[in-house]
C-alpha atoms as a PDB file:
ATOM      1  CA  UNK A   1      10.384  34.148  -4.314  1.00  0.00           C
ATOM      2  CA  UNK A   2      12.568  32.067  -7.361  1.00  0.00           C
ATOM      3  CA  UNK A   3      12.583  27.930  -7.289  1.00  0.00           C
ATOM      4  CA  UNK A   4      16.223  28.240  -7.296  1.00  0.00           C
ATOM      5  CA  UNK A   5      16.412  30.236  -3.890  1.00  0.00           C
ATOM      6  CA  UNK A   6      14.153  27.207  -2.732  1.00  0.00           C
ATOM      7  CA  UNK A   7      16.681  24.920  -3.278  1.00  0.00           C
ATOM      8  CA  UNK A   8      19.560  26.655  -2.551  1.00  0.00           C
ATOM      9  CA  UNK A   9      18.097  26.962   1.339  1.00  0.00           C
ATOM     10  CA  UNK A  10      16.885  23.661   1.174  1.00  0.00           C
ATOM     11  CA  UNK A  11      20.253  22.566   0.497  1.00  0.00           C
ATOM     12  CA  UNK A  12      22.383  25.106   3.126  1.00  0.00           C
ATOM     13  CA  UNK A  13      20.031  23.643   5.694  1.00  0.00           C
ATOM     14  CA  UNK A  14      20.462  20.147   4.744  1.00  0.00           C
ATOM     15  CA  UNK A  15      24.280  20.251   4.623  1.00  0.00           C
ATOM     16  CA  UNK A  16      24.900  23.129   7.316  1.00  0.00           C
ATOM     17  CA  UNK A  17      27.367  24.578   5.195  1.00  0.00           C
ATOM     18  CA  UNK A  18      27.070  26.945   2.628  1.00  0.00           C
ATOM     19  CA  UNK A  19      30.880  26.014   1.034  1.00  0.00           C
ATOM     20  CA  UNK A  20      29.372  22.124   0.683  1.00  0.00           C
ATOM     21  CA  UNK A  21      26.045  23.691  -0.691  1.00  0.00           C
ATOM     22  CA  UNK A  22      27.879  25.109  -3.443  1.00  0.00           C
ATOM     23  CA  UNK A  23      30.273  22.398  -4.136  1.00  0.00           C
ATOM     24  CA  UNK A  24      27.145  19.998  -4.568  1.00  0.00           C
ATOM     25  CA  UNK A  25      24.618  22.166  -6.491  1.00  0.00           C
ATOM     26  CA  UNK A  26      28.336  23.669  -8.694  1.00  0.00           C
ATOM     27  CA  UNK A  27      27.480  26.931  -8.037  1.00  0.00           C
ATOM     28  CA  UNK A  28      29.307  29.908  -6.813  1.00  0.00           C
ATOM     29  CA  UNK A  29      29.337  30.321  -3.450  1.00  0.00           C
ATOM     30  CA  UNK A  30      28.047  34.089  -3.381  1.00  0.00           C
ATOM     31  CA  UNK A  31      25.503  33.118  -5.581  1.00  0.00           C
ATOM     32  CA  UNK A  32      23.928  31.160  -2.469  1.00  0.00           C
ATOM     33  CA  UNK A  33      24.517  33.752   0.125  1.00  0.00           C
ATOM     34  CA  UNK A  34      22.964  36.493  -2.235  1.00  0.00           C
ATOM     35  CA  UNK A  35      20.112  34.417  -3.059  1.00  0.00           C
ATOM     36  CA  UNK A  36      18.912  33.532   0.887  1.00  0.00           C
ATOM     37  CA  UNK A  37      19.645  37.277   1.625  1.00  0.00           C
ATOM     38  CA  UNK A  38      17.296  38.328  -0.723  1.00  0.00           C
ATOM     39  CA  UNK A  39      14.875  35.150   0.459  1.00  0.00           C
ATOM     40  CA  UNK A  40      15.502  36.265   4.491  1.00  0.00           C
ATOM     41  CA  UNK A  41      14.650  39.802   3.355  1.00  0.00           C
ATOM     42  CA  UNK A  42      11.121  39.331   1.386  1.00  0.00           C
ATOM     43  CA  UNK A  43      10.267  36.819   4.144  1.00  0.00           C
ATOM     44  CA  UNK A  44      11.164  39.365   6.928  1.00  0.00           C
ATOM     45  CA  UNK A  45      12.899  36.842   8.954  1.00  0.00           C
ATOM     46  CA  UNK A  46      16.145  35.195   9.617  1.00  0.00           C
ATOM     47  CA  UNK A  47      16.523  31.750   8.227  1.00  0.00           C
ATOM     48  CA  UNK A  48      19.776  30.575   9.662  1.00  0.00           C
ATOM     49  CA  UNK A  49      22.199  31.819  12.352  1.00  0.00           C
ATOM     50  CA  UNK A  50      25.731  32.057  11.372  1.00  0.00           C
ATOM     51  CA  UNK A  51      28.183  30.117  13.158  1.00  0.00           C
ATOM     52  CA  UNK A  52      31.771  30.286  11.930  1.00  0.00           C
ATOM     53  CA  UNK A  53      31.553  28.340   8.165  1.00  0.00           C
ATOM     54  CA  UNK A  54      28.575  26.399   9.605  1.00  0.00           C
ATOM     55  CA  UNK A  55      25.299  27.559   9.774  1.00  0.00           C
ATOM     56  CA  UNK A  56      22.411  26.850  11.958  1.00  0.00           C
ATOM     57  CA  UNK A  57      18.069  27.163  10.976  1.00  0.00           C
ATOM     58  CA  UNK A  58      16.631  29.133  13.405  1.00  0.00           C
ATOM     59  CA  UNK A  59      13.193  27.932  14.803  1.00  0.00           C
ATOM     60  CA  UNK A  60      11.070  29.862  12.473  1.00  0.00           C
ATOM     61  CA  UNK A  61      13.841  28.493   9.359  1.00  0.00           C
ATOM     62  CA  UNK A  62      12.573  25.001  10.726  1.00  0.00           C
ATOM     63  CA  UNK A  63       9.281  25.098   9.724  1.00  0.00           C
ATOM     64  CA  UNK A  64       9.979  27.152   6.461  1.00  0.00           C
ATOM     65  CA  UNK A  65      12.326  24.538   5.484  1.00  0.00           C
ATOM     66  CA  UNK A  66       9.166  21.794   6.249  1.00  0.00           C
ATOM     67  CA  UNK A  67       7.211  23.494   4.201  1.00  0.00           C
ATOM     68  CA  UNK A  68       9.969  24.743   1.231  1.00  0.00           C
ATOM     69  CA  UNK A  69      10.671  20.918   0.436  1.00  0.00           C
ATOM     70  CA  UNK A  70       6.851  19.876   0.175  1.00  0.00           C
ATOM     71  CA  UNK A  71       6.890  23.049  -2.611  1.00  0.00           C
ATOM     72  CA  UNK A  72       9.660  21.538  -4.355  1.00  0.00           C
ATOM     73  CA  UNK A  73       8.750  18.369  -3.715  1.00  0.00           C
ATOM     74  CA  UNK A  74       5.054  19.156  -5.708  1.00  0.00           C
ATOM     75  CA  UNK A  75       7.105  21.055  -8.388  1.00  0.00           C
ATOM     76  CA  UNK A  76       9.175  17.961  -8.812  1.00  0.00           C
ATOM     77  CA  UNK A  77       6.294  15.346  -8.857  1.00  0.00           C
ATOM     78  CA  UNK A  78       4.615  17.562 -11.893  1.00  0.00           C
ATOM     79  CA  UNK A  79       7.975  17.734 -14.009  1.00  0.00           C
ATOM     80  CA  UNK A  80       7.500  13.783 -13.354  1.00  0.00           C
ATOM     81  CA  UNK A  81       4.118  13.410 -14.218  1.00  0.00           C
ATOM     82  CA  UNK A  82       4.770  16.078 -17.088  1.00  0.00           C
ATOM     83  CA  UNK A  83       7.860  13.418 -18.778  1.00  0.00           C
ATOM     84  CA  UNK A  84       5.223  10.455 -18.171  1.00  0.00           C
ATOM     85  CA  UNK A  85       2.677  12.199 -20.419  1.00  0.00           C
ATOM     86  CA  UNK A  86       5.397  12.598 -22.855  1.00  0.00           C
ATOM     87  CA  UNK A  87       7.076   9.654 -22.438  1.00  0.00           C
ATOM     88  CA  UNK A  88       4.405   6.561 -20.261  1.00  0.00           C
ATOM     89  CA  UNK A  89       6.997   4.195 -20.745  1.00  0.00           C
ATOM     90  CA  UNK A  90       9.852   6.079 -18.228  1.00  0.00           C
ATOM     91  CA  UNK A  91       7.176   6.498 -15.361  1.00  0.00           C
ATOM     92  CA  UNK A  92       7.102   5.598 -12.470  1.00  0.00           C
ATOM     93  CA  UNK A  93       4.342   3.270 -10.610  1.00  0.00           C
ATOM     94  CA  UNK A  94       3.183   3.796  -6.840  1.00  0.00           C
ATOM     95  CA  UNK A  95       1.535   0.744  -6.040  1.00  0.00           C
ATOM     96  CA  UNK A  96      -0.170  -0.345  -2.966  1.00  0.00           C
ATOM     97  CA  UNK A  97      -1.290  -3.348  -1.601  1.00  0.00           C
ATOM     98  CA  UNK A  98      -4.013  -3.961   1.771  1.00  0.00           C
ATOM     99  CA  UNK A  99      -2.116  -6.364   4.499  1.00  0.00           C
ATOM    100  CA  UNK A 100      -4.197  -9.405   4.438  1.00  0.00           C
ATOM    101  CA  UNK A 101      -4.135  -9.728   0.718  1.00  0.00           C
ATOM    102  CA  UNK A 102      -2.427 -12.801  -0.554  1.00  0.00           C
ATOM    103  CA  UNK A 103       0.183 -10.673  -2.736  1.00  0.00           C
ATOM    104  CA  UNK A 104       1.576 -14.059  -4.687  1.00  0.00           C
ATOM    105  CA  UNK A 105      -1.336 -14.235  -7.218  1.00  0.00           C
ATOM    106  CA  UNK A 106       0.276 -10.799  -8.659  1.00  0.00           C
ATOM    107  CA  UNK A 107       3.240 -11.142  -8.678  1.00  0.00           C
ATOM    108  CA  UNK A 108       3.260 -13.253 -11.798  1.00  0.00           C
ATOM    109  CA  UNK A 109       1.099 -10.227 -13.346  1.00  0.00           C
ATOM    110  CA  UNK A 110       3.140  -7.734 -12.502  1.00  0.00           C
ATOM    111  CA  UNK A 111       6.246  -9.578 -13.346  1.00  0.00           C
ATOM    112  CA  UNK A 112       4.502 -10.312 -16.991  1.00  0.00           C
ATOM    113  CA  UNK A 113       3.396  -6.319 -17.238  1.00  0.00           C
ATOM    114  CA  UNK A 114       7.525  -5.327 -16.422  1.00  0.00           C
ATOM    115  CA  UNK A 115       8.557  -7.283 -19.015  1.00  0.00           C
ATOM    116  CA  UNK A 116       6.503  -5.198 -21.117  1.00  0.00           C
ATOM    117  CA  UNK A 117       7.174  -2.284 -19.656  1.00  0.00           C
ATOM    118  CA  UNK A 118      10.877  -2.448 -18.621  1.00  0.00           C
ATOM    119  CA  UNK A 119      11.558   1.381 -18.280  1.00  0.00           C
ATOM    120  CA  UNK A 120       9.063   1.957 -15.294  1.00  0.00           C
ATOM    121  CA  UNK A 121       9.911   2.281 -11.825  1.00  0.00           C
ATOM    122  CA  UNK A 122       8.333   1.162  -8.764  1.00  0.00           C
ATOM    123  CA  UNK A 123       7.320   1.931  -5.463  1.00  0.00           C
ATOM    124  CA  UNK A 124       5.273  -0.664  -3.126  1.00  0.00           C
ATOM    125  CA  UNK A 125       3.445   0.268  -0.372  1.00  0.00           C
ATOM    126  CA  UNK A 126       1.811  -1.896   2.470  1.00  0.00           C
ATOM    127  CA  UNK A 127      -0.938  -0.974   4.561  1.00  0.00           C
ATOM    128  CA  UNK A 128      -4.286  -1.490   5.722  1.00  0.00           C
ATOM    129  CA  UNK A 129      -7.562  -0.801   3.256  1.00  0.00           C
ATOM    130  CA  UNK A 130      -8.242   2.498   5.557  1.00  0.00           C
ATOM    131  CA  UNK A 131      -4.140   3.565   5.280  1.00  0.00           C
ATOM    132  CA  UNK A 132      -3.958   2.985   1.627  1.00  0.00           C
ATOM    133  CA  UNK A 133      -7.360   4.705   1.058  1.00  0.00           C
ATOM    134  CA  UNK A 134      -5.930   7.982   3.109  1.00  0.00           C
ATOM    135  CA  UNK A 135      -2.659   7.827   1.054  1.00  0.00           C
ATOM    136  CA  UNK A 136      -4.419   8.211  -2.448  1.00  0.00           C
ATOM    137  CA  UNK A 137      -7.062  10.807  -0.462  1.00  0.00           C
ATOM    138  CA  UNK A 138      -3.798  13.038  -0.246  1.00  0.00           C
ATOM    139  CA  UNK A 139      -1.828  12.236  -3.251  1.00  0.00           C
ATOM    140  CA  UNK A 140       0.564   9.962  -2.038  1.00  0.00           C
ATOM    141  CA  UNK A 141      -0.574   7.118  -3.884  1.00  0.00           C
ATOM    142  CA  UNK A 142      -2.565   6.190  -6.820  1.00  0.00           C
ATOM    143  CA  UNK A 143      -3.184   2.964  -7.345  1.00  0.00           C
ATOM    144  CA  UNK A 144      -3.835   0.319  -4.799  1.00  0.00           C
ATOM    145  CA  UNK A 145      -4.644  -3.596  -4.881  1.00  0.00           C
ATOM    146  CA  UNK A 146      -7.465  -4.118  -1.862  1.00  0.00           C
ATOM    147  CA  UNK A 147      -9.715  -6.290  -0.186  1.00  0.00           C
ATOM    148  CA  UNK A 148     -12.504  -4.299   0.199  1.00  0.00           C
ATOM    149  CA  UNK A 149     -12.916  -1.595  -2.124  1.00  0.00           C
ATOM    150  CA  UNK A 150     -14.665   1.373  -0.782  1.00  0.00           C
ATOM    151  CA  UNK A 151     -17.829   1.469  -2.760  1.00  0.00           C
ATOM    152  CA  UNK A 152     -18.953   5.197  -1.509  1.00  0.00           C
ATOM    153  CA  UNK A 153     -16.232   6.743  -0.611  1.00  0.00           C
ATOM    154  CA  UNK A 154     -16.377  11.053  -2.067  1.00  0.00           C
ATOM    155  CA  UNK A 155     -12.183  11.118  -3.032  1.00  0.00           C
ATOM    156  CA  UNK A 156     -11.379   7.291  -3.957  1.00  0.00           C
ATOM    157  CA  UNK A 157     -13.071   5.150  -6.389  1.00  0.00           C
ATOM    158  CA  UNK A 158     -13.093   0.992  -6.259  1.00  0.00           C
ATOM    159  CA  UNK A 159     -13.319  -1.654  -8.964  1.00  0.00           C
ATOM    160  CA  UNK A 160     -13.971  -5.259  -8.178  1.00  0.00           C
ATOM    161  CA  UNK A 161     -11.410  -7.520  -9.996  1.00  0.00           C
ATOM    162  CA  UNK A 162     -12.893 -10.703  -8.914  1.00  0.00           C
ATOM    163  CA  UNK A 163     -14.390 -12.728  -5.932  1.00  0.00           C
ATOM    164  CA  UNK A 164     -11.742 -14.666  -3.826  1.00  0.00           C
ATOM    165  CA  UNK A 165     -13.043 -17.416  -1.852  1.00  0.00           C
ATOM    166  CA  UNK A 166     -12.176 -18.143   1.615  1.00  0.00           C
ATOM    167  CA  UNK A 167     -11.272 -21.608   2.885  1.00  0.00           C
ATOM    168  CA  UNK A 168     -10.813 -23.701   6.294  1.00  0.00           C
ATOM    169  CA  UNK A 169      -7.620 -24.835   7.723  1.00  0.00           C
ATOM    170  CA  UNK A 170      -6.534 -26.930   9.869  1.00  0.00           C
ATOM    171  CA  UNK A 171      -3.834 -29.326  11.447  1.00  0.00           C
ATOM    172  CA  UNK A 172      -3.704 -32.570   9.503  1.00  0.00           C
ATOM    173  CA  UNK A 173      -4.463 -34.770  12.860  1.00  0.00           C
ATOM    174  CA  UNK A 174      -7.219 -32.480  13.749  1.00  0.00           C
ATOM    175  CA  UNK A 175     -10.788 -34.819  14.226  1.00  0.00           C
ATOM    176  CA  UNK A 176     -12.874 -33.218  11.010  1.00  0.00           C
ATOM    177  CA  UNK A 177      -9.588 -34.003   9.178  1.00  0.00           C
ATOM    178  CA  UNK A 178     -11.080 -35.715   5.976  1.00  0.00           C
ATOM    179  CA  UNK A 179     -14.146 -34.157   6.041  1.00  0.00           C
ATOM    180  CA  UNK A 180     -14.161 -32.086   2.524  1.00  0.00           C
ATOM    181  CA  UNK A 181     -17.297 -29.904   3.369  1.00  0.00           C
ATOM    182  CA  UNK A 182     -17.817 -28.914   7.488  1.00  0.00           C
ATOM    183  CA  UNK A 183     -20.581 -27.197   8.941  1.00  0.00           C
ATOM    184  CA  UNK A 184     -19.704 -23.636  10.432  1.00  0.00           C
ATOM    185  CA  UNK A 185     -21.499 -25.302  13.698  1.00  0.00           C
ATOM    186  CA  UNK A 186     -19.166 -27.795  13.956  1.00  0.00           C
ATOM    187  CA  UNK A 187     -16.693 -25.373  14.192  1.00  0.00           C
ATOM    188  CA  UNK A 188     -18.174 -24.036  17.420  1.00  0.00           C
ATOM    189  CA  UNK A 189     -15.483 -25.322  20.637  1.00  0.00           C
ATOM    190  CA  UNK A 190     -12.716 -24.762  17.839  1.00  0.00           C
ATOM    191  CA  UNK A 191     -10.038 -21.473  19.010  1.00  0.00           C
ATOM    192  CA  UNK A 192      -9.477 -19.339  15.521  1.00  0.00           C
ATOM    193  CA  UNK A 193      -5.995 -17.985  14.391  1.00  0.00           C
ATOM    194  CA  UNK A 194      -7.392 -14.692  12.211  1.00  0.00           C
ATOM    195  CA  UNK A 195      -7.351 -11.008  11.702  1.00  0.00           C
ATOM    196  CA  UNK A 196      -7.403  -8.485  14.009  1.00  0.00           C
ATOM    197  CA  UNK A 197     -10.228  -6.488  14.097  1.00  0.00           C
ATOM    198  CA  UNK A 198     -10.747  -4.057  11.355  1.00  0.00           C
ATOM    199  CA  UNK A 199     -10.001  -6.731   8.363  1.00  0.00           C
ATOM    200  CA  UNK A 200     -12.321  -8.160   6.573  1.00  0.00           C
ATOM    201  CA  UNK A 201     -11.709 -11.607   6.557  1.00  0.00           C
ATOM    202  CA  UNK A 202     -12.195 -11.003  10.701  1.00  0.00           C
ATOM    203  CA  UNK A 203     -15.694  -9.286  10.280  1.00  0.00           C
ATOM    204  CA  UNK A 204     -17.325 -11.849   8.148  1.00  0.00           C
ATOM    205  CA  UNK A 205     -15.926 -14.903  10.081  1.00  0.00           C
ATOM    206  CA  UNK A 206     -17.166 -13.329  13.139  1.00  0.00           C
ATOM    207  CA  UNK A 207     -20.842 -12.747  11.547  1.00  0.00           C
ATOM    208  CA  UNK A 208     -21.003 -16.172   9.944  1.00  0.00           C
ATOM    209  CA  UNK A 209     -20.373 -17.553  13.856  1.00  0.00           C
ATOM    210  CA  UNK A 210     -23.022 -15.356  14.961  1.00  0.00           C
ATOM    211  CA  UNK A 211     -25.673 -16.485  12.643  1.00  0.00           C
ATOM    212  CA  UNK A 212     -24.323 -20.054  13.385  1.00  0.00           C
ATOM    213  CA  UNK A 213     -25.013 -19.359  17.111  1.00  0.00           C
ATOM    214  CA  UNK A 214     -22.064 -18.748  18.651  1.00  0.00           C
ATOM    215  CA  UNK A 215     -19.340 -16.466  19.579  1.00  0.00           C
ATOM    216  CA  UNK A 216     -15.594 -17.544  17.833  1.00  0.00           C
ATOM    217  CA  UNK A 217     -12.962 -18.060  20.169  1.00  0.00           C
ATOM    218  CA  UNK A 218     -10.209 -15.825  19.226  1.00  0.00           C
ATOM    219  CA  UNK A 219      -6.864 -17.589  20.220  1.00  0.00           C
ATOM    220  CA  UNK A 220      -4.739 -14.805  18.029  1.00  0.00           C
ATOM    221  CA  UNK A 221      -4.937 -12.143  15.856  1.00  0.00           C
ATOM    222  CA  UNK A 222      -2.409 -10.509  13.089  1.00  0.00           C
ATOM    223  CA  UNK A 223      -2.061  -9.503  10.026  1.00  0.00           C
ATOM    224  CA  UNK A 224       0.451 -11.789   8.633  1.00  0.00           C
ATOM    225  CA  UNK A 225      -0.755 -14.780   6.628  1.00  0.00           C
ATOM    226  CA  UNK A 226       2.017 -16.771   6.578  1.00  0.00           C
ATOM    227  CA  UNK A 227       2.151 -16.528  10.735  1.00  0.00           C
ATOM    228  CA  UNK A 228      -1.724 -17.314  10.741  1.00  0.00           C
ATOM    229  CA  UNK A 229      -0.619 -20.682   8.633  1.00  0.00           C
ATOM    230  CA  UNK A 230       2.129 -21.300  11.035  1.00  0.00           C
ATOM    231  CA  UNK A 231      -0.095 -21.810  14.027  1.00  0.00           C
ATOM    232  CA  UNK A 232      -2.558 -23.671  11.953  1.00  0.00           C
ATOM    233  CA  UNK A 233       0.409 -26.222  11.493  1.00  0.00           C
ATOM    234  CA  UNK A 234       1.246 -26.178  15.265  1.00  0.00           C
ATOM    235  CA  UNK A 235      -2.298 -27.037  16.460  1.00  0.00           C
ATOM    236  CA  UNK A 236      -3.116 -23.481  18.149  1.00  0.00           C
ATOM    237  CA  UNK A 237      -6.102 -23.338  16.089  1.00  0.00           C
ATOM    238  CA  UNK A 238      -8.295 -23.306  12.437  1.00  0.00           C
ATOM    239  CA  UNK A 239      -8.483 -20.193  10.007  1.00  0.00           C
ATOM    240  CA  UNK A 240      -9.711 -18.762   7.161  1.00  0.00           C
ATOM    241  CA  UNK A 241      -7.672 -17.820   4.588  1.00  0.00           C
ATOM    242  CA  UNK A 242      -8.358 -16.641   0.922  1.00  0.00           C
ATOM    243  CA  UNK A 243      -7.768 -19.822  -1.611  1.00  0.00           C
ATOM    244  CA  UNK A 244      -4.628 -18.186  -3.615  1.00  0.00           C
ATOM    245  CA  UNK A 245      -2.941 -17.859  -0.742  1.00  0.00           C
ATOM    246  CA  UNK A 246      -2.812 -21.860  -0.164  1.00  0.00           C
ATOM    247  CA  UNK A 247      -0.864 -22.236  -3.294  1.00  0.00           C
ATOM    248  CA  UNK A 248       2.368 -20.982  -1.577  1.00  0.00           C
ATOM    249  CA  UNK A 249       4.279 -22.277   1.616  1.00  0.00           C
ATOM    250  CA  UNK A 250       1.938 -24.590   2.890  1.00  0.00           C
ATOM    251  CA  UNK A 251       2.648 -27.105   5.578  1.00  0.00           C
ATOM    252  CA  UNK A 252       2.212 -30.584   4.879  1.00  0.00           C
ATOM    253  CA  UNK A 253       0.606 -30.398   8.407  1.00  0.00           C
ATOM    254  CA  UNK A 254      -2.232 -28.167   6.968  1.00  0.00           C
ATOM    255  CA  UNK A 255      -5.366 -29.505   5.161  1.00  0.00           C
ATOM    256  CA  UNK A 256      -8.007 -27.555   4.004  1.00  0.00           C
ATOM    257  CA  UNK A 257     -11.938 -27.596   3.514  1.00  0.00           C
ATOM    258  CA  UNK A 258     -14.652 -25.594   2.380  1.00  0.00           C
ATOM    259  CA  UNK A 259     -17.708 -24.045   4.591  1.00  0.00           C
ATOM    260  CA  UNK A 260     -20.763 -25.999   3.415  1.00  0.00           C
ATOM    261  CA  UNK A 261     -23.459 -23.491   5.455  1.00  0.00           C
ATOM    262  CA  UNK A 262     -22.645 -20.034   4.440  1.00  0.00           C
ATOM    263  CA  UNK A 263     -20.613 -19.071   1.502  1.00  0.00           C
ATOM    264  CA  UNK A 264     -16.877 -16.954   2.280  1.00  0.00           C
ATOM    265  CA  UNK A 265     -15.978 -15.331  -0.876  1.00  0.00           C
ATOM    266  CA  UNK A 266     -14.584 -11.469  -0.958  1.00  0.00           C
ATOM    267  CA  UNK A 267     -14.456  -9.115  -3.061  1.00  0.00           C
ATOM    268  CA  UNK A 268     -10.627  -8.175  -4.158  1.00  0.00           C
ATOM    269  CA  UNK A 269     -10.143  -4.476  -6.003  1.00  0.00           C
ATOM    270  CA  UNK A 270      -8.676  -1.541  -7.253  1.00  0.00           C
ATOM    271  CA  UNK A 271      -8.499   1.606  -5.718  1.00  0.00           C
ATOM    272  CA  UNK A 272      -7.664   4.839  -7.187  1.00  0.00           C
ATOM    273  CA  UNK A 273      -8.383   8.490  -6.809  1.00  0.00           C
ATOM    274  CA  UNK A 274     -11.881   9.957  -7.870  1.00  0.00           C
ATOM    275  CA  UNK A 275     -11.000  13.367  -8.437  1.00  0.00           C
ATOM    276  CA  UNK A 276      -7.782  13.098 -10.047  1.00  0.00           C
ATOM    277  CA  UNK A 277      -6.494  11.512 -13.562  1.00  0.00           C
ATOM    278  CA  UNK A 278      -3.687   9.177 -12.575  1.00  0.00           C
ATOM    279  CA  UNK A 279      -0.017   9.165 -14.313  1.00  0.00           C
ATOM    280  CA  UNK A 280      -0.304   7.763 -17.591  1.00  0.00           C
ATOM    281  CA  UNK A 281       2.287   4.924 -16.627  1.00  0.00           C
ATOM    282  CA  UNK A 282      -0.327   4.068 -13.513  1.00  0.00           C
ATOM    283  CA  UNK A 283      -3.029   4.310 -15.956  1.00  0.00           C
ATOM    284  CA  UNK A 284      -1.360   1.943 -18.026  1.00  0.00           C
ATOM    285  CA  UNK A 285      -0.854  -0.888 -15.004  1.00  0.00           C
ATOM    286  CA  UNK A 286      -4.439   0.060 -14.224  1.00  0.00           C
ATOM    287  CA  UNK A 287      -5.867  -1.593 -17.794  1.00  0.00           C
ATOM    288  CA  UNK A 288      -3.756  -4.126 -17.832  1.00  0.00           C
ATOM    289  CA  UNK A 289      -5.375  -5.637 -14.557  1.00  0.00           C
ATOM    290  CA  UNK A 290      -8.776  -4.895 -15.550  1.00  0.00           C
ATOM    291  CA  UNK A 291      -8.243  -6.668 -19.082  1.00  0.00           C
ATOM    292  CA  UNK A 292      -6.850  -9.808 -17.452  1.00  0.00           C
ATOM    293  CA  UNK A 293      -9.377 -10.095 -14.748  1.00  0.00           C
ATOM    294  CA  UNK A 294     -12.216  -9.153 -17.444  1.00  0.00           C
ATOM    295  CA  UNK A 295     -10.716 -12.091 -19.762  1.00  0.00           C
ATOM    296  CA  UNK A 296     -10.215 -14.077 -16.439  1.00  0.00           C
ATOM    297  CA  UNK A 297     -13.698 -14.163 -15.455  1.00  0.00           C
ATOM    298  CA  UNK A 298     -15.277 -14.504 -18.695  1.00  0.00           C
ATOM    299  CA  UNK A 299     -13.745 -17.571 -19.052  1.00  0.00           C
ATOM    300  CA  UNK A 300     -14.705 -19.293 -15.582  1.00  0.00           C
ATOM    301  CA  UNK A 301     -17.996 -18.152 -16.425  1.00  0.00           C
END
């Protein structure tokens, strides 16, 4: 079995046609026909049914062709990764970021590191801690901005980057408006706009209640910051929501205050795979966050 009779079915199926095939990958014609006879006949199957100029899979060319484009798919991603070690400048960056994680604070990194690296491409993915973790677990991704970081996870190692601390909000007219510090007790006949459960920001606001003595009323959960700030400004309720992430489209409506009982801070990371070396152009992203956050906390300390 050749690469090149990989594609050529890969490309008859897509198209339907083996006349467009060839006009598309400029090749002869009989070239493609000879090369998926000689495929159909060391598989021992038929791949497609003829019908007229068009052709058709049959069943068992369905899942041959699911499972031809992951091959060529893999041989592709290592000619990739195979020009980034060559060349880490002309790579190309998957990067992923948890929902819940006030993205704004990097953007003005990552808009500083493309200016150094203007050759890279990028691809951004969104998801939650446990999606993101699965996607580097199979490959899929290798780099990924989170709040947690799994700490003993067997594929997928995390790096702290710094502490982010979590604040109150709530309506400008609301009656602890003023009040700079506020006891989590006082918070205890307030409704909460938050997380759903599963985020962290959730778990810890519904422990801090517990140990305050009471149960939060939960009058809606998301995963959306900037909806969780809207209905602060409407009056449905108070949140908690990471500093950074008051910096950007806030209401005039909104004022904020910090927890004086317990302290909210969480940890915000780096994710990447444990028993794989990442692409030398991911590696590269990878430093540069680590040396800004390393220079970044040395100086607040």
């Amino acid at each position: 079995m050749e690469l090149r009779q990989l594609i050529y079915f890969i490309e008859v199926a897509k198209r339907e046609h083996v006349t467009r095939a060839a006009e598309d990958l400029h090749v002869a014609q009989s070239a493609i026909s000879r090369q998926i006879s000689l495929l159909e006949a060391e598989l021992g199957v038929t791949l497609f049914l003829r019908e007229g100029r068009n052709v058709k899979l049959t069943p068992i060319g369905k899942v041959f062709l699911e499972h031809a484009e992951k091959v060529v798919n893999e041989i592709n991603k290592a000619k990739q990764r195979m020009n980034e070690f060559l060349d880490p400048d002309t790579g190309h960056v998957r990067l992923g970021f948890s929902t819940g994680l006030s993205v704004q604070p990097f953007s003005a990194l990552l808009a500083q590191f493309r200016k150094m690296h203007p050759n890279l491409q990028y691809q951004f993915v969104q998801g939650t801690p446990n999606y993101l973790t699965r996607l580097i677990e199979n490959g899929e991704l290798d780099l990924a901005i989170s709040s947690p970081v799994p700490d003993n996870h067997p594929a997928v190692a995390g790096e702290i980057l710094y502490m982010e601390k979590l604040m109150l909000l709530f309506r400008r007219d609301h009656w602890l408006s003023g009040q700079e510090l506020i006891r989590l007790s006082q918070l205890k006949s307030e409704h909460f706009i938050t997380f759903r459960s599963g985020f962290l920001i959730r778990e810890m606001l519904v422990s801090a209640c517990q140990q305050a003595g009471f149960e939060p009323a939960i009058a809606f959960e998301g995963e959306d910051m900037e909806t969780i700030k809207g209905l602060v400004a409407s009056g449905t309720g108070v949140a908690i929501l990471p500093e950074p992430a008051l910096l950007f489209n806030l209401s005039k409506e909104i004022v904020t205050a910090e927890i004086s009982d317990t302290q909210f801070m969480r940890p915000v990371g780096v994710m990447v795979p444990k028993k794989r070396e990442i692409a030398p152009s991911e590696k590269k992203l990878y430093e540069f966050l680590k040396s800004f956050y390393d220079r970044l906390n040395r100086f607040q300390r």
